[in-house]
N, C-alpha and C. Protein backbone atom coordinates (compact mmCIF):
# COMPACT_ATOMS: atom_id res chain seq x y z
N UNK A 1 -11.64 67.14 -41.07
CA UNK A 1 -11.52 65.78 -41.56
C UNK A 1 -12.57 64.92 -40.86
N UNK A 2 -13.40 64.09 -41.52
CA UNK A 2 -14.19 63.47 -41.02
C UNK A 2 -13.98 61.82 -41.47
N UNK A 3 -14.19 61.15 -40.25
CA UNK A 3 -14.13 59.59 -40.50
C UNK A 3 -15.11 58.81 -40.12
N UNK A 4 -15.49 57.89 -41.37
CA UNK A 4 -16.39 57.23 -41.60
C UNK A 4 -16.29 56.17 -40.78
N UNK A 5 -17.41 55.92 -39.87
CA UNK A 5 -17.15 54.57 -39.63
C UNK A 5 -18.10 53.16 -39.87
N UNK A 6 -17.48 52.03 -39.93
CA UNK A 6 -18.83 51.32 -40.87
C UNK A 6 -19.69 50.81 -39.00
N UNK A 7 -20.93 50.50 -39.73
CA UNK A 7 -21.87 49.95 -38.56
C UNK A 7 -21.52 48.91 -38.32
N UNK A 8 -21.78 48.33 -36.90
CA UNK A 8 -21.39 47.19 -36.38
C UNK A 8 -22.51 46.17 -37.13
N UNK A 9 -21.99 44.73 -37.12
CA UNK A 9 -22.75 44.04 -37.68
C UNK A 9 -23.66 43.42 -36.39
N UNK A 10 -24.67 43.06 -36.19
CA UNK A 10 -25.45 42.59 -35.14
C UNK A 10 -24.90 41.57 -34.56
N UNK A 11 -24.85 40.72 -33.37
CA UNK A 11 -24.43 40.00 -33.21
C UNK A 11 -25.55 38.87 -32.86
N UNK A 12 -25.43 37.55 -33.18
CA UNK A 12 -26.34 36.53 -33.51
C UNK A 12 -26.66 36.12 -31.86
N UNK A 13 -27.89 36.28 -31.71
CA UNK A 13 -28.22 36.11 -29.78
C UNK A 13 -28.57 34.68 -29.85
N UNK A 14 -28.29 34.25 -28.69
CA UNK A 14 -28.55 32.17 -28.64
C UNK A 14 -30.13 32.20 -27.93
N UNK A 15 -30.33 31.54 -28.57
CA UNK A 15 -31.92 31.10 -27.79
C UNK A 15 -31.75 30.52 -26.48
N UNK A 16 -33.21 30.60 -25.61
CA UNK A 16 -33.14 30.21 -24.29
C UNK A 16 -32.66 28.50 -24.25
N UNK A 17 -32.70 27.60 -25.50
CA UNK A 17 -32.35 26.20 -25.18
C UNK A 17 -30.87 25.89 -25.18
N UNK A 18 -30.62 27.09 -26.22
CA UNK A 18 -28.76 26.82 -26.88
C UNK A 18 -28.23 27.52 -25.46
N UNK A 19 -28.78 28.49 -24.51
CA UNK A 19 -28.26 28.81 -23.44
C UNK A 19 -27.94 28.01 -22.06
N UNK A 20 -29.35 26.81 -22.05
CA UNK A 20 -29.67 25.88 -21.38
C UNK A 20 -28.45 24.99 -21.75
N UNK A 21 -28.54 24.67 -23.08
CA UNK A 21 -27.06 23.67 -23.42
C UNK A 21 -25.75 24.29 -22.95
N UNK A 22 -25.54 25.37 -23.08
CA UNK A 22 -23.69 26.31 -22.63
C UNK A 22 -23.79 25.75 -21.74
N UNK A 23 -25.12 26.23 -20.62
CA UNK A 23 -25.01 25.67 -19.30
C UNK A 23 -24.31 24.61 -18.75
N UNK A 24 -25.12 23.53 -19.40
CA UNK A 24 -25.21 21.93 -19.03
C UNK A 24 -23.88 21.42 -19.78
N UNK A 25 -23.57 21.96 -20.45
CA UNK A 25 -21.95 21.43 -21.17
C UNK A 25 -21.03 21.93 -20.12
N UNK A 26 -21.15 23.37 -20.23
CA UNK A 26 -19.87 24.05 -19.02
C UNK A 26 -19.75 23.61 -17.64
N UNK A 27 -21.23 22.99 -17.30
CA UNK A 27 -20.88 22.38 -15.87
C UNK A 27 -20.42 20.72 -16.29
N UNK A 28 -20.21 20.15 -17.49
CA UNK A 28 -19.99 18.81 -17.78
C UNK A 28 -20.52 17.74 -17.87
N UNK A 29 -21.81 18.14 -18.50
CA UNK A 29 -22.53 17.04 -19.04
C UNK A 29 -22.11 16.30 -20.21
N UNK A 30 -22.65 15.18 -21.17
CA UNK A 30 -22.03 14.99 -21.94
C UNK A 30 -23.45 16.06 -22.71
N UNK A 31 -23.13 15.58 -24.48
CA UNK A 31 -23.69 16.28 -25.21
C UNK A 31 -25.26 15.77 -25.17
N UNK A 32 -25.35 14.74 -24.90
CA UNK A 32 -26.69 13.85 -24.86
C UNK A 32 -27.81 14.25 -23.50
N UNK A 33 -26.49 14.48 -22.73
CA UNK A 33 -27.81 14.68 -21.12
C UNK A 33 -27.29 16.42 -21.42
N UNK A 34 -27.11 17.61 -21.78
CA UNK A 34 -27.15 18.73 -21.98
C UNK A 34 -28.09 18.95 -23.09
N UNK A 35 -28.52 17.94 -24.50
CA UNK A 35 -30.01 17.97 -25.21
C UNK A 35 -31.28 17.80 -24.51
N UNK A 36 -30.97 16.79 -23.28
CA UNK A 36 -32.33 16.42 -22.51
C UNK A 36 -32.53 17.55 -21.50
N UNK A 37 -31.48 18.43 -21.35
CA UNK A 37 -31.21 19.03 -20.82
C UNK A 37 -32.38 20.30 -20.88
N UNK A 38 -31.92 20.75 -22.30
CA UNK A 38 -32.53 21.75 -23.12
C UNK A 38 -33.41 21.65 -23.51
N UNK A 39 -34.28 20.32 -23.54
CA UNK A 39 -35.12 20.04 -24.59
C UNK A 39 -34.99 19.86 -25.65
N UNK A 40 -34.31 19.25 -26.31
CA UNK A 40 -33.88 19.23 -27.73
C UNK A 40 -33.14 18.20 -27.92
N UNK A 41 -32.77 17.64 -29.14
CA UNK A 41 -32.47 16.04 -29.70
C UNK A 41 -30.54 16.59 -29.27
N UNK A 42 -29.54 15.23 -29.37
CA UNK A 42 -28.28 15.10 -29.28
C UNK A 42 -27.71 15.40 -30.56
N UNK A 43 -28.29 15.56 -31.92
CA UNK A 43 -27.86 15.90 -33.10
C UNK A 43 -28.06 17.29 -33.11
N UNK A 44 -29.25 18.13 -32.69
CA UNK A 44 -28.93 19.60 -32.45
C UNK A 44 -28.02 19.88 -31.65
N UNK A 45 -27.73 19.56 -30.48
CA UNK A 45 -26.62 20.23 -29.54
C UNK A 45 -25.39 20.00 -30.00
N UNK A 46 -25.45 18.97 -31.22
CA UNK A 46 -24.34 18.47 -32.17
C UNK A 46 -24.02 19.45 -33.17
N UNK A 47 -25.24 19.72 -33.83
CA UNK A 47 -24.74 21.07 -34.63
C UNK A 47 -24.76 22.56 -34.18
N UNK A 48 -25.19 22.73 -32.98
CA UNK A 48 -24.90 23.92 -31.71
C UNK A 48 -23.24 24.25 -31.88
N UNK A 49 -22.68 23.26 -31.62
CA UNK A 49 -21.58 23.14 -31.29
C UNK A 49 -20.41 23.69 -32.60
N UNK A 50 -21.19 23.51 -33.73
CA UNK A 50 -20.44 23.55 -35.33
C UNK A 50 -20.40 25.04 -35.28
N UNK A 51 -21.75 25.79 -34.77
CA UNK A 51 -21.94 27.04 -34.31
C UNK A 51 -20.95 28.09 -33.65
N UNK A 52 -20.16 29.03 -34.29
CA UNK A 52 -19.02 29.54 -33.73
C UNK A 52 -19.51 30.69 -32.94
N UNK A 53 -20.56 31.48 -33.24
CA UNK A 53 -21.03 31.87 -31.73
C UNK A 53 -21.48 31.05 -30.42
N UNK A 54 -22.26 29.84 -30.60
CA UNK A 54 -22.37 28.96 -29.38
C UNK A 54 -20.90 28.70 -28.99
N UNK A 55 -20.32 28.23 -29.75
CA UNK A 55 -19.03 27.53 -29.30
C UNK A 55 -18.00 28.67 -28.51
N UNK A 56 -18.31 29.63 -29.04
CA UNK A 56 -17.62 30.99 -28.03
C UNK A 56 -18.27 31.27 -26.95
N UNK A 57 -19.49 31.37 -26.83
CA UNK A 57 -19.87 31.49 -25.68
C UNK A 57 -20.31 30.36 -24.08
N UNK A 58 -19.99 29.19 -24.82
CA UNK A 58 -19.18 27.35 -24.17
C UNK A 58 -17.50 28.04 -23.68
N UNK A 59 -17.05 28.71 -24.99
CA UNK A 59 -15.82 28.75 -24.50
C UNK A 59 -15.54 29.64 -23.43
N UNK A 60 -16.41 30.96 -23.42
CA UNK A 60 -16.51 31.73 -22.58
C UNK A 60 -16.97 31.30 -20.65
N UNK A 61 -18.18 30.38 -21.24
CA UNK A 61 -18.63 30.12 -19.81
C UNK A 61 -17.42 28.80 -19.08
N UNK A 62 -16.81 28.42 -19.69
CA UNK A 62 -15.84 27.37 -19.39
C UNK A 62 -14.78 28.20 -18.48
N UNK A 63 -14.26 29.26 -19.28
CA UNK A 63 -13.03 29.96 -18.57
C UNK A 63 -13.73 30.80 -18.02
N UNK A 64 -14.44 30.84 -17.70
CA UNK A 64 -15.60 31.87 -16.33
C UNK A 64 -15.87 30.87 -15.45
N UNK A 65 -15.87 30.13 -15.14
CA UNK A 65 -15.58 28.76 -14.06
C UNK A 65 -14.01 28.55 -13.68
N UNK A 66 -13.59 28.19 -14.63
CA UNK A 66 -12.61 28.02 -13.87
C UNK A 66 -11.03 28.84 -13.92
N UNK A 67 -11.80 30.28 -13.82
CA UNK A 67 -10.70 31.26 -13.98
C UNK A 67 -10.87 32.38 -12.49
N UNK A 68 -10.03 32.89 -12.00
CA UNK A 68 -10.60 34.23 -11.44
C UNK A 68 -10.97 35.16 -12.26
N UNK A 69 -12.07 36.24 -11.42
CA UNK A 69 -11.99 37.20 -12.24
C UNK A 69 -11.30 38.22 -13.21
N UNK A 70 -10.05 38.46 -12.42
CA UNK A 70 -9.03 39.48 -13.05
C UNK A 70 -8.41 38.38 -14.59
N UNK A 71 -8.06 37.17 -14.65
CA UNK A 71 -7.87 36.14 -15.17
C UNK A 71 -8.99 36.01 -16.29
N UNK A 72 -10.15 35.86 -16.43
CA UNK A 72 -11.29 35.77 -16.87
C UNK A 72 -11.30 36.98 -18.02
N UNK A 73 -11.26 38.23 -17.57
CA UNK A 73 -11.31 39.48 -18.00
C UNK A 73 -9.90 39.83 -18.76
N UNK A 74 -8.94 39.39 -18.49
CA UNK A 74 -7.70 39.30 -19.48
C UNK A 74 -7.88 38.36 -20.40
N UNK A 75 -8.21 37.59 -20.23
CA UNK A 75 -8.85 36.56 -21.05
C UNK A 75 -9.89 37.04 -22.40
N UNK A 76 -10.95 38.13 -21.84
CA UNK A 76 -12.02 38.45 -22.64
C UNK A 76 -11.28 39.86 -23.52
N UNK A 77 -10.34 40.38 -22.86
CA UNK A 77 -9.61 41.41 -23.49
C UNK A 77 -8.63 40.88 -24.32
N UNK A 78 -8.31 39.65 -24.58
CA UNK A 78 -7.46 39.60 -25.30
C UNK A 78 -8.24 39.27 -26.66
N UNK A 79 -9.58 38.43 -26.52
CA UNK A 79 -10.09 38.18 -27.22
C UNK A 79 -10.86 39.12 -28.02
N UNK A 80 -11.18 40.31 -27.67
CA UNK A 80 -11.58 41.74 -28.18
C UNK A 80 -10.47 42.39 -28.97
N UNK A 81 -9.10 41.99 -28.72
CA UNK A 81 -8.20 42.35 -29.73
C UNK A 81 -8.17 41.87 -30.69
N UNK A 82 -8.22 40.26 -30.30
CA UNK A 82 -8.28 39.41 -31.77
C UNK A 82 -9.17 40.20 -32.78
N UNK A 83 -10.43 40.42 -32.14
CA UNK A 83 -11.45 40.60 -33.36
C UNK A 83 -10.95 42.16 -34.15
N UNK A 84 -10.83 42.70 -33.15
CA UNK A 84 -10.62 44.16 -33.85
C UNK A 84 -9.47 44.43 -34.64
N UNK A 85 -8.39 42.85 -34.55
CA UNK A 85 -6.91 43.60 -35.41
C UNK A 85 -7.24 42.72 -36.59
């Protein structure tokens, strides 16, 4: 018996500015000094944000601050279930 399995779909990588913004948001900037931040206008880091991979990986670096590790990692495992069920 053989099982097919389908290919993973790629996952969408953030550019070095949208990374600069996670940054500058997760440590608590507002959205305006995290654009000046990055280089980039307050209406992009505006639609960054509409962005559900940026916004996961904001959400990610958020509870990676202020989580422990073991905490952090239950955290990222639960969220690996979500996707896969």
């Amino acid at each position: 018996m053989t099982v097919a399995y389908s290919k993973p779909t790629p996952q969408k990588v953030l550019s070095a500015k949208q990374i600069k913004a996670v940054l500058a948001l997760a440590e608590g900037m507002t959205q305006a000094d995290a654009a000046k931040f990055a280089g980039t206008s307050p209406q992009t880091v505006t639609a960054w944000m509409q962005d559900p991979v940026f916004h996961c990986r904001l959400e990610d670096e958020i509870y990676s601050r202020s989580m422990d590790d073991l905490a952090f990692h239950k955290h990222l495992r639960r969220k690996a279930l979500r996707v896969f069920s």
